[in-house]
C-alpha atoms as a PDB file:
ATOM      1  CA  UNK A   1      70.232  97.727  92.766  1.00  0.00           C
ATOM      2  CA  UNK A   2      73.283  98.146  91.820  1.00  0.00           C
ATOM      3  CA  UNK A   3      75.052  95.007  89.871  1.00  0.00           C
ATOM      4  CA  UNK A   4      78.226  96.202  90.758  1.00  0.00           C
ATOM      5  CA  UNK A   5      77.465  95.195  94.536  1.00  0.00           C
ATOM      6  CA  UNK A   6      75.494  92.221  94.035  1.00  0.00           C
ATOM      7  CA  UNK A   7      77.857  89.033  94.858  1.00  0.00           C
ATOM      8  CA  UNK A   8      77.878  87.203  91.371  1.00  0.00           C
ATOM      9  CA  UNK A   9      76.924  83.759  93.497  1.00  0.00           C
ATOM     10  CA  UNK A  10      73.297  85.780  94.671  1.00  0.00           C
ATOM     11  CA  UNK A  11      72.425  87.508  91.398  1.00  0.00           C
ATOM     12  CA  UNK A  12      69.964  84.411  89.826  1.00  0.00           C
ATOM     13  CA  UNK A  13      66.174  85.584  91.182  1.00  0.00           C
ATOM     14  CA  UNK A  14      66.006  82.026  92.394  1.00  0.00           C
ATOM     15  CA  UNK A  15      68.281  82.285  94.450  1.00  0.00           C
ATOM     16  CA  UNK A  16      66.964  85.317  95.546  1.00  0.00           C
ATOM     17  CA  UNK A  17      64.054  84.063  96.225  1.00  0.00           C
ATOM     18  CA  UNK A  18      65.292  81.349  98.079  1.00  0.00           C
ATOM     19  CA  UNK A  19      67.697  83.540 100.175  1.00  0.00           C
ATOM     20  CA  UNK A  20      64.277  85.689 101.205  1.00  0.00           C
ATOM     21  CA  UNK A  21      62.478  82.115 102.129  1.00  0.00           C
ATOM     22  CA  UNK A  22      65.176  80.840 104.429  1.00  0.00           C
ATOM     23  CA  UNK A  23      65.681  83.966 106.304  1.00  0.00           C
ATOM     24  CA  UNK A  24      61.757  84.546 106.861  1.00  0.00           C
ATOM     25  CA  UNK A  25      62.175  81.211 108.194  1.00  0.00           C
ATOM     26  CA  UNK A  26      65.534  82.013 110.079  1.00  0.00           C
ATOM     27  CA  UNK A  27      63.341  84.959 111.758  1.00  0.00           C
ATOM     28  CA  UNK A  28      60.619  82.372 112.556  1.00  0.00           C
ATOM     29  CA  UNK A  29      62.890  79.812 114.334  1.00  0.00           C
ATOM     30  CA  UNK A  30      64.150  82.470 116.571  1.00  0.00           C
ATOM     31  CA  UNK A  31      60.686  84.201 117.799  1.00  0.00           C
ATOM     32  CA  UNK A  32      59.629  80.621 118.554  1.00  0.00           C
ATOM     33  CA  UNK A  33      62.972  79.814 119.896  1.00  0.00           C
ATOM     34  CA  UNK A  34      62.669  82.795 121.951  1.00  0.00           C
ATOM     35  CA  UNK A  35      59.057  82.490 122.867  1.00  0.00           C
ATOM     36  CA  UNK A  36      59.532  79.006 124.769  1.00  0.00           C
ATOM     37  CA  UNK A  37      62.617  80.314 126.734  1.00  0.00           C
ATOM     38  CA  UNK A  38      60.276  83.077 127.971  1.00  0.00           C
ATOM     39  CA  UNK A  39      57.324  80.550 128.737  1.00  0.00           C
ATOM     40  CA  UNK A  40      60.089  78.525 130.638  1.00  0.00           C
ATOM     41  CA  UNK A  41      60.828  81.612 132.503  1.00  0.00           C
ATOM     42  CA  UNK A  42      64.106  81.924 131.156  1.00  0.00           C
ATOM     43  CA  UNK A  43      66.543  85.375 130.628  1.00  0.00           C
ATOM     44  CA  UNK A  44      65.418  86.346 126.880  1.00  0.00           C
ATOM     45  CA  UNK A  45      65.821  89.743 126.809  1.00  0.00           C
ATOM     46  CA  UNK A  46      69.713  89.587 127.846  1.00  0.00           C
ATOM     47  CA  UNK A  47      70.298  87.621 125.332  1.00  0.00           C
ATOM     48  CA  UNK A  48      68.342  89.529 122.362  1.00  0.00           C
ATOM     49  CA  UNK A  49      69.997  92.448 123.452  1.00  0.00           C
ATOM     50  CA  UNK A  50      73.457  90.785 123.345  1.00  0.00           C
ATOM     51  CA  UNK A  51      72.796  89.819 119.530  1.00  0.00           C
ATOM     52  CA  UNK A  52      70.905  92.961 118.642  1.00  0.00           C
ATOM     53  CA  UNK A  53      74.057  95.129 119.493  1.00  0.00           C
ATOM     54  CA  UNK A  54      76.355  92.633 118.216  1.00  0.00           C
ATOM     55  CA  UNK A  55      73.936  93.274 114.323  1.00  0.00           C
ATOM     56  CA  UNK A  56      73.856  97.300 115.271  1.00  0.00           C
ATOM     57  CA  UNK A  57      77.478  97.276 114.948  1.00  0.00           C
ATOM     58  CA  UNK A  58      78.298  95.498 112.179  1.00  0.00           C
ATOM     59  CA  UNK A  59      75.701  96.919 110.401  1.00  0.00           C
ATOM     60  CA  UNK A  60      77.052 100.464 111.003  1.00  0.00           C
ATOM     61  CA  UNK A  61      80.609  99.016 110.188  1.00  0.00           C
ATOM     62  CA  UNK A  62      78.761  98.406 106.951  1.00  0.00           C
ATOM     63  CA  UNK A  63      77.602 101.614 106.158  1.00  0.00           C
ATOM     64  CA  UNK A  64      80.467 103.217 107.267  1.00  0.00           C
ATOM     65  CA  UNK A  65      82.604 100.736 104.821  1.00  0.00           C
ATOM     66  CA  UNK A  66      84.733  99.761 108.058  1.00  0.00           C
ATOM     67  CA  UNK A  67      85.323  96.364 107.745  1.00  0.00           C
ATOM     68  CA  UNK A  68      81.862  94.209 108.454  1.00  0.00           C
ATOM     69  CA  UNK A  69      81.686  90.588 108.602  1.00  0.00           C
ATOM     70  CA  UNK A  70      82.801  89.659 104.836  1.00  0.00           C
ATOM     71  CA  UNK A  71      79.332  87.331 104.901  1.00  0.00           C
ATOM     72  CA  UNK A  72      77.024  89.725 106.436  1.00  0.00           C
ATOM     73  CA  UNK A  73      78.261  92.367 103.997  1.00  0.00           C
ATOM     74  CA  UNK A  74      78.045  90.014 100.964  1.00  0.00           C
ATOM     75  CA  UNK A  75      74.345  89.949 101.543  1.00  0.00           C
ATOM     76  CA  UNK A  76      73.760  93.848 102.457  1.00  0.00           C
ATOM     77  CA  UNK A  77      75.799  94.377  99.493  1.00  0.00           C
ATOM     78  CA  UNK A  78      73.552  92.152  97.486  1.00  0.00           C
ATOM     79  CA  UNK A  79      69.584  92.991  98.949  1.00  0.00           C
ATOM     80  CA  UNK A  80      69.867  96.164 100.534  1.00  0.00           C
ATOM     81  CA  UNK A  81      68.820  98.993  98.808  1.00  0.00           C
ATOM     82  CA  UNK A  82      70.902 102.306  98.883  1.00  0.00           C
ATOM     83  CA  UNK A  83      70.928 105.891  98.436  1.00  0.00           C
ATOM     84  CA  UNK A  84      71.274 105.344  94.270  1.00  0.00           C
ATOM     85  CA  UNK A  85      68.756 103.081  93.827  1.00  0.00           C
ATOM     86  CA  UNK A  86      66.891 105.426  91.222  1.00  0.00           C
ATOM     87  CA  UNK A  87      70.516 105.885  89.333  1.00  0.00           C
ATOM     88  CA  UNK A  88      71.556 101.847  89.441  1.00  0.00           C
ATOM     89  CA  UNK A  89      68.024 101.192  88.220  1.00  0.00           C
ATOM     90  CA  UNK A  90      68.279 103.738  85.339  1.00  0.00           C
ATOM     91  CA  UNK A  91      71.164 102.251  84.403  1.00  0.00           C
ATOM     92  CA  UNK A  92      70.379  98.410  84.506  1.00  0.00           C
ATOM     93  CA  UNK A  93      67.485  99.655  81.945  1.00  0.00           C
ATOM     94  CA  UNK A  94      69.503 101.318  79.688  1.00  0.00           C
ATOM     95  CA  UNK A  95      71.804  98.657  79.186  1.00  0.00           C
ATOM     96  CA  UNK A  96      69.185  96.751  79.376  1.00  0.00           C
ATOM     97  CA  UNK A  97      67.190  98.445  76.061  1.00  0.00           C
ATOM     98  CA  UNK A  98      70.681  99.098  74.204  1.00  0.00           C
ATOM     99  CA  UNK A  99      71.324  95.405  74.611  1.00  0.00           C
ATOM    100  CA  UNK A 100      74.551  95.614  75.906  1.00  0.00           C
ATOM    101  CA  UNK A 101      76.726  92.529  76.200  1.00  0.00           C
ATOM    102  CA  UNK A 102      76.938  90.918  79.531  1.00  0.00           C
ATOM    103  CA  UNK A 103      80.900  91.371  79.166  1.00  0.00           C
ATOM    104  CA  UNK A 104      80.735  95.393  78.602  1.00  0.00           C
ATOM    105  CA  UNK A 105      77.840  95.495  81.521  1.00  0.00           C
ATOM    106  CA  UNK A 106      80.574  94.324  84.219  1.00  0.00           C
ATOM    107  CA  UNK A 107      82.577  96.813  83.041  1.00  0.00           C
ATOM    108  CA  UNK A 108      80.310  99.443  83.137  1.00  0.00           C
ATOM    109  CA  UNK A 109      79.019  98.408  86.357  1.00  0.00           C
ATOM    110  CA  UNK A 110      82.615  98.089  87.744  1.00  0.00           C
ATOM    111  CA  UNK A 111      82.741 102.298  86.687  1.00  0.00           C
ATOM    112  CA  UNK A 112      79.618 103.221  88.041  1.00  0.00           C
ATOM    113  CA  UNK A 113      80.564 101.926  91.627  1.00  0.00           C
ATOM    114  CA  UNK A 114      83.975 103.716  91.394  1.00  0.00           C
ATOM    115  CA  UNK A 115      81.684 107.037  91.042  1.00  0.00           C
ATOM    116  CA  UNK A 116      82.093 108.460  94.091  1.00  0.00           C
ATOM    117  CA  UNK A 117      78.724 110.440  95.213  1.00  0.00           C
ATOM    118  CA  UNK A 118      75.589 109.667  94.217  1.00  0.00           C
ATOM    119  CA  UNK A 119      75.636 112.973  92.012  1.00  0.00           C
ATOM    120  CA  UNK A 120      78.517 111.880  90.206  1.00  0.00           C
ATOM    121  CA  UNK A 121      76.556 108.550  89.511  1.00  0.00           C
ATOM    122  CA  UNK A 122      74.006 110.218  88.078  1.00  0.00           C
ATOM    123  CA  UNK A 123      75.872 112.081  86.010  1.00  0.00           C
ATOM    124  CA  UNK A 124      77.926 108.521  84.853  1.00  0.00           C
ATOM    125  CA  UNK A 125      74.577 107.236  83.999  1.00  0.00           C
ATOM    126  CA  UNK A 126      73.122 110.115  81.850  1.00  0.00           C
ATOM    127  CA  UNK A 127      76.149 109.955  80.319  1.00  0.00           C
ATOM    128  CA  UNK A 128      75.460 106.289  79.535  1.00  0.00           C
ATOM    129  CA  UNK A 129      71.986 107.129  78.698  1.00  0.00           C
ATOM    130  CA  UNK A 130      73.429 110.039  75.884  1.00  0.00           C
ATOM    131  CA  UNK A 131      75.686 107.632  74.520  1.00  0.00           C
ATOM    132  CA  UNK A 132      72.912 104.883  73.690  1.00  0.00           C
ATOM    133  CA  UNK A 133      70.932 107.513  72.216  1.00  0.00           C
ATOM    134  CA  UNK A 134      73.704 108.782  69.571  1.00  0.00           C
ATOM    135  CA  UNK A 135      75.148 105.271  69.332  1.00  0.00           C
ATOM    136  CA  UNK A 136      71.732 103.327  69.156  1.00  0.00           C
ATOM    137  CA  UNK A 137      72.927 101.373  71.586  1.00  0.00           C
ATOM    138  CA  UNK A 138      73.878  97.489  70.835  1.00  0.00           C
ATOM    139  CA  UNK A 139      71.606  96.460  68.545  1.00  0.00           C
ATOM    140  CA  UNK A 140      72.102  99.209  65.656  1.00  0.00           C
ATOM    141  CA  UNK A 141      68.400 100.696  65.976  1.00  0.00           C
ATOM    142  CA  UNK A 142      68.122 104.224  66.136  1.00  0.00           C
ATOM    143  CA  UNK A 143      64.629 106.015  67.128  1.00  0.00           C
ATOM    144  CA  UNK A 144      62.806 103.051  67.397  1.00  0.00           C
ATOM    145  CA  UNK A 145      59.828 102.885  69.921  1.00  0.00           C
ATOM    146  CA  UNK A 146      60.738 103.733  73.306  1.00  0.00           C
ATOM    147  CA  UNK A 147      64.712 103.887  72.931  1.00  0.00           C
ATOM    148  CA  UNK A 148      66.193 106.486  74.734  1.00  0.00           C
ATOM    149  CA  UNK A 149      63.599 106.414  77.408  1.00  0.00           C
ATOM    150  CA  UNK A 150      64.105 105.472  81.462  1.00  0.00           C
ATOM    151  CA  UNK A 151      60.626 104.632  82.058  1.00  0.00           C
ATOM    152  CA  UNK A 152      59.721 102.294  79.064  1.00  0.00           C
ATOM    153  CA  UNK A 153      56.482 101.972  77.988  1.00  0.00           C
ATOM    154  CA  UNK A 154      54.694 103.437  80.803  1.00  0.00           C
ATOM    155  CA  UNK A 155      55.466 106.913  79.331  1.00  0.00           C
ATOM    156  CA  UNK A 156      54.978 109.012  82.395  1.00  0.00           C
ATOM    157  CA  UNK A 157      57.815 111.303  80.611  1.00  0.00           C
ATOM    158  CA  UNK A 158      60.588 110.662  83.135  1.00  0.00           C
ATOM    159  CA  UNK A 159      63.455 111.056  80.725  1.00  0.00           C
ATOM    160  CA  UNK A 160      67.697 110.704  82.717  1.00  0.00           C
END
């Protein structure tokens, strides 16, 4: 995921986590919500319908960057994967294994979502990746262990 996206306010995994709790909950207070106004005999489906268009379009507004709900697209922004996953993942390990400082990694983040295709974001990450390898990256260490490498340890030769 890309950091550059991810609202600073939803970026701690507890609050992550606790975001995922409360809307699995959210989701459960509505079916039951739902399910007694259809044992009551009650219009359901009008009304699902009603709210399921009203989430269609602003979730197309969001993918079409045409101006969502600022709070709905705060938390797309943050949860929802997209097209670069593989490249913003690359690139959070990278910095990541060069040790970059937090202060550089919002600036690099910042450039990678002013990229504007997802080829020219891969292409900003390898050439991340090649400047950690010449550089060392942050900590000085050249050649050591799995530097350099995408994958880590796992070694299943996936190299940017």
């Amino acid at each position: 995921m890309s950091r550059g996206r991810v609202s600073p306010r939803l970026r701690d995994l507890r609050v992550r986590e606790g975001v995922k709790v409360v809307n699995l909950m959210a989701v459960a207070d509505l079916a039951r919500d739902v399910a007694v106004l259809r044992d009551a005999g009650g219009n359901y489906r009008s009304w699902l319908d009603d709210w399921a268009t009203r989430f269609r379009s602003e979730v197309r507004a969001w993918i079409g960057d045409r101006s969502p709900d600022p709070r709905l697209a705060e938390f797309l922004d943050s949860f929802v994967h997209r097209g670069d996953k593989q490249q913003a993942d690359a690139l959070q390990k990278t910095l990541d294994r060069g040790q970059v400082p937090e202060r550089d990694r919002e600036a690099i983040w910042a450039a990678y979502e002013r990229c504007g295709s997802d080829g020219d974001k891969r292409v900003f990450v390898e050439n991340v990746f090649n400047s950690m390898r010449i550089s060392g990256g942050g900590d000085g260490w050249r050649g050591r262990g799995a530097r350099g490498r995408v994958d880590g340890d796992r070694r299943d030769e996936r190299e940017l």
